[in-house]
PDB file of N, CA and C in Angstrom:
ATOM      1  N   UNK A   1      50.525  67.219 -26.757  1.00  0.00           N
ATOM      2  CA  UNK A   1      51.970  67.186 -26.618  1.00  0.00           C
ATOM      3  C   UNK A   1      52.678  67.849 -27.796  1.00  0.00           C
ATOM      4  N   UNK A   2      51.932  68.020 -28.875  1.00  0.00           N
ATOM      5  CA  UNK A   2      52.745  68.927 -30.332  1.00  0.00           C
ATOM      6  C   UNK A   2      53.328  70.046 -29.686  1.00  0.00           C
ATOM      7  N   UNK A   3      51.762  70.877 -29.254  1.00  0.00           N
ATOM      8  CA  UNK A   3      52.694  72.335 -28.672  1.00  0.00           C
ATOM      9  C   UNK A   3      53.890  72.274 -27.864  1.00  0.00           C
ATOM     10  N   UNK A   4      53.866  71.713 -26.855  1.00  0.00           N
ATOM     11  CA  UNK A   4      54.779  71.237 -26.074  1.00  0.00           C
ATOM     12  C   UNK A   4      56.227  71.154 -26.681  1.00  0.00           C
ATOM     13  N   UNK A   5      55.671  69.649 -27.727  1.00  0.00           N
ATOM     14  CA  UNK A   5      57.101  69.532 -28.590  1.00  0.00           C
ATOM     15  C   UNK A   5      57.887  70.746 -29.315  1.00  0.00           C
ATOM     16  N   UNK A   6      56.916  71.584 -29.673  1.00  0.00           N
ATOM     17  CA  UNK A   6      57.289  72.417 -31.018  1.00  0.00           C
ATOM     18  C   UNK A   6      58.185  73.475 -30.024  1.00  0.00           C
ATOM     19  N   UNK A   7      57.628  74.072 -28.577  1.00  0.00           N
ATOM     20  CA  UNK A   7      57.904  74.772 -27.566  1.00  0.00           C
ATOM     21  C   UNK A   7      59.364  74.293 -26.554  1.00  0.00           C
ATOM     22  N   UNK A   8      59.159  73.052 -27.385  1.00  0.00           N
ATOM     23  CA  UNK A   8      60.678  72.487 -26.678  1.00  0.00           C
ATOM     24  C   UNK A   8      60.508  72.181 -25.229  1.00  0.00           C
ATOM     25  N   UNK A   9      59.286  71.916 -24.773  1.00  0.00           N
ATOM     26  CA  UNK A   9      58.673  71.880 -23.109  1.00  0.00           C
ATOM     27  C   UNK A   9      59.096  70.422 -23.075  1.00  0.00           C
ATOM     28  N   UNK A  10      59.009  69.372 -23.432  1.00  0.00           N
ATOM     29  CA  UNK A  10      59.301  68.199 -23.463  1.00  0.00           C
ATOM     30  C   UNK A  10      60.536  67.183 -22.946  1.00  0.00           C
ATOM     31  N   UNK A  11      60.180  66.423 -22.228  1.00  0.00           N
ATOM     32  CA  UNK A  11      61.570  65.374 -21.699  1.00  0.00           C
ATOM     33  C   UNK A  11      62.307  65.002 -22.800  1.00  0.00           C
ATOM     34  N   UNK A  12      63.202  64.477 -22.946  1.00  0.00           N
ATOM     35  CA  UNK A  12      64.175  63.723 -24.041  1.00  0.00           C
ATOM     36  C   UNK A  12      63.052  62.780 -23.927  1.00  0.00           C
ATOM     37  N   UNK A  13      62.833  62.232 -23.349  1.00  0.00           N
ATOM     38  CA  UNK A  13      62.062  60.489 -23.602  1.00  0.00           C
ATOM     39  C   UNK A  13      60.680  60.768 -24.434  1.00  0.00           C
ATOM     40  N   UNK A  14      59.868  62.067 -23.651  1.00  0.00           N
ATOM     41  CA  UNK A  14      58.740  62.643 -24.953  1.00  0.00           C
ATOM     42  C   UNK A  14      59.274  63.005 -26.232  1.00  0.00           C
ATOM     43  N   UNK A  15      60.147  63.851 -26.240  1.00  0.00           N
ATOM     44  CA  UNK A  15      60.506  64.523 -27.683  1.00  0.00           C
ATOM     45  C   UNK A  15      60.934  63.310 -28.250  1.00  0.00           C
ATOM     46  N   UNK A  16      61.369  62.315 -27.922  1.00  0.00           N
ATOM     47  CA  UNK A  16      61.864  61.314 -28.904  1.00  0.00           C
ATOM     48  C   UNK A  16      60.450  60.778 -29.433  1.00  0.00           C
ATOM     49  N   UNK A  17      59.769  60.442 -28.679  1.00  0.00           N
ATOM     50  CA  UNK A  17      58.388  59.605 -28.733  1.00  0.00           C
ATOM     51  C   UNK A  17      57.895  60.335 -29.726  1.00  0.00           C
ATOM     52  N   UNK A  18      57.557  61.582 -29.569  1.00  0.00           N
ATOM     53  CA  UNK A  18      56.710  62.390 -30.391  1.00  0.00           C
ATOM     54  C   UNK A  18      57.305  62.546 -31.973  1.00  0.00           C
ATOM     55  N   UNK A  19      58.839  62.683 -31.643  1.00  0.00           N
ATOM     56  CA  UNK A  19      59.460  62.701 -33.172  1.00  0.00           C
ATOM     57  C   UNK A  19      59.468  61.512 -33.737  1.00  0.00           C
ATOM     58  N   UNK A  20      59.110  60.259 -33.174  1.00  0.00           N
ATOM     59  CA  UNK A  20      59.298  58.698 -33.711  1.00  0.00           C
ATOM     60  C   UNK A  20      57.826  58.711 -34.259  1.00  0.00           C
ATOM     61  N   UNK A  21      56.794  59.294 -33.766  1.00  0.00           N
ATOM     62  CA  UNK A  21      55.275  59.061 -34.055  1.00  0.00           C
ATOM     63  C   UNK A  21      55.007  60.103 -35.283  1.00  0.00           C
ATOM     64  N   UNK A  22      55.555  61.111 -35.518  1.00  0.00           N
ATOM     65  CA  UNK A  22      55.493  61.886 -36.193  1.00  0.00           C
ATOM     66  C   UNK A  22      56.158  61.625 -37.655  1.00  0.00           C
ATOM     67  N   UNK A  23      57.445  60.587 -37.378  1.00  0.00           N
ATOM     68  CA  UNK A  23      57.863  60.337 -38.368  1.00  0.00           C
ATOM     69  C   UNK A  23      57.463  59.024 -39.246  1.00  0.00           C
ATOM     70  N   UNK A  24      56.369  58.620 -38.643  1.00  0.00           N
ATOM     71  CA  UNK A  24      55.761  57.418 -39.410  1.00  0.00           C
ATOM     72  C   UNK A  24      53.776  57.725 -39.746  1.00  0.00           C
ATOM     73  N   UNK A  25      53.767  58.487 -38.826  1.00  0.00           N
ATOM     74  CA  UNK A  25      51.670  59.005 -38.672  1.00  0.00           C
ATOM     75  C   UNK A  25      52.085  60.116 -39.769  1.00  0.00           C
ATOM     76  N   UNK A  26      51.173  59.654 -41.112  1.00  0.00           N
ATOM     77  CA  UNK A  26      51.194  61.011 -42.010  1.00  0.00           C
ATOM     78  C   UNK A  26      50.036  61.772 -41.502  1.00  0.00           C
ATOM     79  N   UNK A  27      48.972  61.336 -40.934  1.00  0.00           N
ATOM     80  CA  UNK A  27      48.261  62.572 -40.730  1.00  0.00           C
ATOM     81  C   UNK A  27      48.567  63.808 -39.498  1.00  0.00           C
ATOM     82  N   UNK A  28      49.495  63.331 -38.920  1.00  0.00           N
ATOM     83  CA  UNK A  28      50.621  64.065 -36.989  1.00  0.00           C
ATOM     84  C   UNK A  28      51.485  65.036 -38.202  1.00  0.00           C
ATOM     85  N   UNK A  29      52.116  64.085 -38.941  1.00  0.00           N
ATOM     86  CA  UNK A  29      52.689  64.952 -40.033  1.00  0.00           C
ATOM     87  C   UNK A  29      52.413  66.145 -40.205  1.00  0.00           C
ATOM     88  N   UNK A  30      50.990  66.073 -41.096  1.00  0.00           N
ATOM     89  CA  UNK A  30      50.414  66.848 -41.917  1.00  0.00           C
ATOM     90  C   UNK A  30      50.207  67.946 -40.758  1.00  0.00           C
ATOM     91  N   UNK A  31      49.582  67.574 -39.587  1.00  0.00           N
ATOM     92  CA  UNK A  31      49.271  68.652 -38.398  1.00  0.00           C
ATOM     93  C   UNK A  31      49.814  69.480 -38.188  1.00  0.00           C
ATOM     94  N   UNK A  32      51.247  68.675 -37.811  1.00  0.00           N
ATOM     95  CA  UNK A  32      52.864  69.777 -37.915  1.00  0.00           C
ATOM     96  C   UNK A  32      53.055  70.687 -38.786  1.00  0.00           C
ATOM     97  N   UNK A  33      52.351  70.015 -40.026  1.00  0.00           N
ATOM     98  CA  UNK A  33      53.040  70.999 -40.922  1.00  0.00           C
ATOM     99  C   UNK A  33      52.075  72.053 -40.966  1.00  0.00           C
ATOM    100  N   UNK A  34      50.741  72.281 -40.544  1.00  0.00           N
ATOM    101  CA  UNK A  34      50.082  73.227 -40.601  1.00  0.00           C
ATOM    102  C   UNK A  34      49.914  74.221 -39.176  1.00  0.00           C
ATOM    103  N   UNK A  35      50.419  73.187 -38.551  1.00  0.00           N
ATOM    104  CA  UNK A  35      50.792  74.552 -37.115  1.00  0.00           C
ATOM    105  C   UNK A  35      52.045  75.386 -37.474  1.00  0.00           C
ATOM    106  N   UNK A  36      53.162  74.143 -38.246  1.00  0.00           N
ATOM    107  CA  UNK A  36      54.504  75.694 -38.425  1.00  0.00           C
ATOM    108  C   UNK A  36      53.952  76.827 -39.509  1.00  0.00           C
ATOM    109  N   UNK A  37      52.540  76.287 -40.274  1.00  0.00           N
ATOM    110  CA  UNK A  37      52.314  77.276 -41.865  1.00  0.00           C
ATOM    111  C   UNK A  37      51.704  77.917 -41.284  1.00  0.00           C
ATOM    112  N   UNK A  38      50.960  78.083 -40.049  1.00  0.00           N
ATOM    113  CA  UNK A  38      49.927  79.188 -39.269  1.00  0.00           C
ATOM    114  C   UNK A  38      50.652  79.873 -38.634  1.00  0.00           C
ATOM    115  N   UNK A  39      51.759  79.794 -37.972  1.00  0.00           N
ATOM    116  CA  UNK A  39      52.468  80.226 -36.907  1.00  0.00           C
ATOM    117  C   UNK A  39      53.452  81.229 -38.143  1.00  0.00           C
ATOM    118  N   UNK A  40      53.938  80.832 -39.192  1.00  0.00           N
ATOM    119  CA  UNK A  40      54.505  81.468 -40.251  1.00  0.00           C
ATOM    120  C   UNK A  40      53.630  82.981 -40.508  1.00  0.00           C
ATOM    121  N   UNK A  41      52.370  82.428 -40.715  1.00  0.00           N
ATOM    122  CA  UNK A  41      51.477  83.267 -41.338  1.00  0.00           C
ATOM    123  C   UNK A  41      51.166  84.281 -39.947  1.00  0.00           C
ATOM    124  N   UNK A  42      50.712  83.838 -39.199  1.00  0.00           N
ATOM    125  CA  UNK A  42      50.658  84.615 -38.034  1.00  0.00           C
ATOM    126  C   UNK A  42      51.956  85.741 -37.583  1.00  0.00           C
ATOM    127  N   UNK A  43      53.280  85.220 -37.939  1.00  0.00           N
ATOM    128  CA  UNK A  43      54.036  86.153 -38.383  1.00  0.00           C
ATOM    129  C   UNK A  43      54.376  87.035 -38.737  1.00  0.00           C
ATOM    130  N   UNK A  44      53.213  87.247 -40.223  1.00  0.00           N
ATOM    131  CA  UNK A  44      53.720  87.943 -41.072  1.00  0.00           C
ATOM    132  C   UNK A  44      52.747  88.870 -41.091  1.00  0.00           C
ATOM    133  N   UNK A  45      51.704  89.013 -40.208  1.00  0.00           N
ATOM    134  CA  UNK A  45      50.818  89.855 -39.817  1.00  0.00           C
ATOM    135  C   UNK A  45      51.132  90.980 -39.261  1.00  0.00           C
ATOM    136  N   UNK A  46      50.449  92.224 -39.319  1.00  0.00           N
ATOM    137  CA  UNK A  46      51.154  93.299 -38.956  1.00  0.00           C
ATOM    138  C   UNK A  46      51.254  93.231 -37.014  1.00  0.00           C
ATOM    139  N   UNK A  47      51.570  93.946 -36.352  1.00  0.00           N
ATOM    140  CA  UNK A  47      51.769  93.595 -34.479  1.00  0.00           C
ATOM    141  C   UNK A  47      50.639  94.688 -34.524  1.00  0.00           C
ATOM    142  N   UNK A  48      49.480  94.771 -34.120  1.00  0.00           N
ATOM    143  CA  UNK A  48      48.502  96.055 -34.130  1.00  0.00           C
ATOM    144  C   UNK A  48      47.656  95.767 -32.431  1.00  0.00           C
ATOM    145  N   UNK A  49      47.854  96.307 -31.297  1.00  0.00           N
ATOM    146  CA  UNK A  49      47.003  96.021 -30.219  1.00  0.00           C
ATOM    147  C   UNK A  49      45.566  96.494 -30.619  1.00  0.00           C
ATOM    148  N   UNK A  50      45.065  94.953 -29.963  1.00  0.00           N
ATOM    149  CA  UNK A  50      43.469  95.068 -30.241  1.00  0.00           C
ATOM    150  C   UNK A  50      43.063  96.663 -29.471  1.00  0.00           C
ATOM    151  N   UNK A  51      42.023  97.179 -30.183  1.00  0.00           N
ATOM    152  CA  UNK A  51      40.878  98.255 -29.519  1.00  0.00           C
ATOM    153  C   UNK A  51      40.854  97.823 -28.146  1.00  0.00           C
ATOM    154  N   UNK A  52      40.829  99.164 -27.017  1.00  0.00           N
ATOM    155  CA  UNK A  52      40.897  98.795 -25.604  1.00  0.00           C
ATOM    156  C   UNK A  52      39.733  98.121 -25.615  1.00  0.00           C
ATOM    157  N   UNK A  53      38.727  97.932 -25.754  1.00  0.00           N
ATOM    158  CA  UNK A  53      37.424  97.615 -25.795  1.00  0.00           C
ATOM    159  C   UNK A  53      37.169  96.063 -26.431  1.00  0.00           C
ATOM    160  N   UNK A  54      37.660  95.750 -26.759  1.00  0.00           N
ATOM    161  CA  UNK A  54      37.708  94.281 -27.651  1.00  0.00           C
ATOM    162  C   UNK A  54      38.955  93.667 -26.651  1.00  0.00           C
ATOM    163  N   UNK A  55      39.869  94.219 -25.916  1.00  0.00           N
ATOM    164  CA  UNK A  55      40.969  93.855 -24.841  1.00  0.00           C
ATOM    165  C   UNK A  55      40.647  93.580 -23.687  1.00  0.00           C
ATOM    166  N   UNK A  56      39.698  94.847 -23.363  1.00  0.00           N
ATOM    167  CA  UNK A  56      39.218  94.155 -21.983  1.00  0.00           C
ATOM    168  C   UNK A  56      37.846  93.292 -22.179  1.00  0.00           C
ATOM    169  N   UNK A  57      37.492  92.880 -23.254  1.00  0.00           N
ATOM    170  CA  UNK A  57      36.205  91.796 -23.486  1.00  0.00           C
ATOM    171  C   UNK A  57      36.967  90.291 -23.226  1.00  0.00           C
ATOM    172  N   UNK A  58      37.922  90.187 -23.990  1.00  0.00           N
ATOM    173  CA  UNK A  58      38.682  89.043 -24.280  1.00  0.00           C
ATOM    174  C   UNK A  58      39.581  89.019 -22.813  1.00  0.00           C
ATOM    175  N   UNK A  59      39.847  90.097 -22.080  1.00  0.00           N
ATOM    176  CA  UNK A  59      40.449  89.082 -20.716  1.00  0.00           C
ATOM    177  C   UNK A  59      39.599  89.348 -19.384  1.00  0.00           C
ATOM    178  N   UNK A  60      38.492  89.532 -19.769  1.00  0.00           N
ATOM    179  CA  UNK A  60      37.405  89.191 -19.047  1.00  0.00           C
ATOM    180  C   UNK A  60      36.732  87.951 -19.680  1.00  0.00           C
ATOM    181  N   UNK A  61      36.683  87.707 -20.772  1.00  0.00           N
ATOM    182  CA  UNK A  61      36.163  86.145 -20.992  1.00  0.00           C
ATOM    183  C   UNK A  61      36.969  85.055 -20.366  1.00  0.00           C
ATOM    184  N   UNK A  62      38.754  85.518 -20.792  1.00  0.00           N
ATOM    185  CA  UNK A  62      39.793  84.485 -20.167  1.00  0.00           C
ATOM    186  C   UNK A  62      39.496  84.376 -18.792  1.00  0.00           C
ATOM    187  N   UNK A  63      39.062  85.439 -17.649  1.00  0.00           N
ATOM    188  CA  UNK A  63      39.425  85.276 -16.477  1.00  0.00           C
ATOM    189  C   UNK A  63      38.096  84.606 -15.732  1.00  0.00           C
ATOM    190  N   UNK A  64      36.743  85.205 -16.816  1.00  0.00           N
ATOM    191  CA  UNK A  64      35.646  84.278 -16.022  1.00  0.00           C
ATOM    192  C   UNK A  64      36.133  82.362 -16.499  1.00  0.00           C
ATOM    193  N   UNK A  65      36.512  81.871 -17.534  1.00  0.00           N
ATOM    194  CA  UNK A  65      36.491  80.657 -18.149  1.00  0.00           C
ATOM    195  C   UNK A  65      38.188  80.234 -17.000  1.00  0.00           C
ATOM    196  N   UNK A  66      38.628  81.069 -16.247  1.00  0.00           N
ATOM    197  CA  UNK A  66      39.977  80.218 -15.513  1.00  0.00           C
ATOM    198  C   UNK A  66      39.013  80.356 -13.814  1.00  0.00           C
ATOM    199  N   UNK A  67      37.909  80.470 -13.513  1.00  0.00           N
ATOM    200  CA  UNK A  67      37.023  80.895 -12.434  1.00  0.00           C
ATOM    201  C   UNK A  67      36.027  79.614 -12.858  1.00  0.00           C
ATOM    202  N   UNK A  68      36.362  78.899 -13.504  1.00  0.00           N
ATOM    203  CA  UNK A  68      35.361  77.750 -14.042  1.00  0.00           C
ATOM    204  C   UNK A  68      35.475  76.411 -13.816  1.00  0.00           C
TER     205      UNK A  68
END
Protein backbone atom coordinates (compact mmCIF):
# COMPACT_ATOMS: atom_id res chain seq x y z
CA UNK A 1 0.00 0.00 0.00
CA UNK A 2 3.23 2.63 0.27
CA UNK A 3 3.36 2.75 -3.52
CA UNK A 4 -0.10 3.25 -3.74
CA UNK A 5 0.05 5.90 -0.98
CA UNK A 6 3.03 7.77 -2.35
CA UNK A 7 1.02 7.48 -6.05
CA UNK A 8 -1.93 8.99 -4.40
CA UNK A 9 -4.00 5.63 -5.63
CA UNK A 10 -5.53 5.41 -2.21
CA UNK A 11 -9.14 5.98 -0.52
CA UNK A 12 -9.24 8.82 2.12
CA UNK A 13 -9.90 5.98 4.69
CA UNK A 14 -6.38 4.14 3.36
CA UNK A 15 -4.33 7.27 3.07
CA UNK A 16 -5.35 8.17 6.50
CA UNK A 17 -4.52 4.62 7.83
CA UNK A 18 -1.29 4.51 6.14
CA UNK A 19 -0.31 8.14 7.27
CA UNK A 20 -1.46 7.22 11.03
CA UNK A 21 0.87 3.92 10.78
CA UNK A 22 3.59 5.68 9.33
CA UNK A 23 3.52 8.27 11.79
CA UNK A 24 4.13 6.12 14.79
CA UNK A 25 6.16 2.62 12.94
CA UNK A 26 9.80 4.06 12.77
CA UNK A 27 10.85 1.35 10.71
CA UNK A 28 7.43 2.27 7.67
CA UNK A 29 9.17 5.54 8.40
CA UNK A 30 12.50 4.78 7.58
CA UNK A 31 11.05 2.79 4.28
CA UNK A 32 9.42 6.03 3.16
CA UNK A 33 12.18 7.72 3.53
CA UNK A 34 14.25 5.54 1.35
CA UNK A 35 11.75 5.07 -1.47
CA UNK A 36 11.46 9.15 -1.75
CA UNK A 37 15.83 9.02 -1.54
CA UNK A 38 15.73 6.34 -4.53
CA UNK A 39 13.11 7.87 -6.50
CA UNK A 40 15.25 11.33 -5.94
CA UNK A 41 18.28 9.56 -7.08
CA UNK A 42 16.65 7.82 -9.86
CA UNK A 43 15.95 11.32 -10.96
CA UNK A 44 18.92 12.58 -11.25
CA UNK A 45 20.11 9.99 -13.60
CA UNK A 46 20.70 10.79 -17.03
CA UNK A 47 17.04 9.58 -19.42
CA UNK A 48 19.34 7.18 -21.83
CA UNK A 49 17.00 4.26 -23.71
CA UNK A 50 18.31 0.92 -22.95
CA UNK A 51 20.29 -0.85 -26.16
CA UNK A 52 17.46 -2.30 -28.51
CA UNK A 53 18.77 -5.57 -27.47
CA UNK A 54 18.71 -5.39 -23.65
CA UNK A 55 14.80 -3.77 -24.54
CA UNK A 56 13.54 -6.40 -26.21
CA UNK A 57 15.17 -9.02 -23.50
CA UNK A 58 13.48 -7.21 -20.64
CA UNK A 59 9.88 -7.10 -22.34
CA UNK A 60 10.08 -10.42 -23.31
CA UNK A 61 10.93 -11.48 -19.74
CA UNK A 62 7.88 -9.04 -18.58
CA UNK A 63 5.51 -10.67 -21.05
CA UNK A 64 6.55 -14.42 -20.49
CA UNK A 65 6.32 -13.71 -16.28
CA UNK A 66 2.43 -11.83 -17.06
CA UNK A 67 1.72 -15.51 -19.21
CA UNK A 68 2.47 -17.10 -15.72
Amino acid sequence: KVTDWMDGALTDDDRTHVEEHIAVCRHCARYVSQLRRSIEVLHELPHEAPPPAARAALLDAFRRSDSD
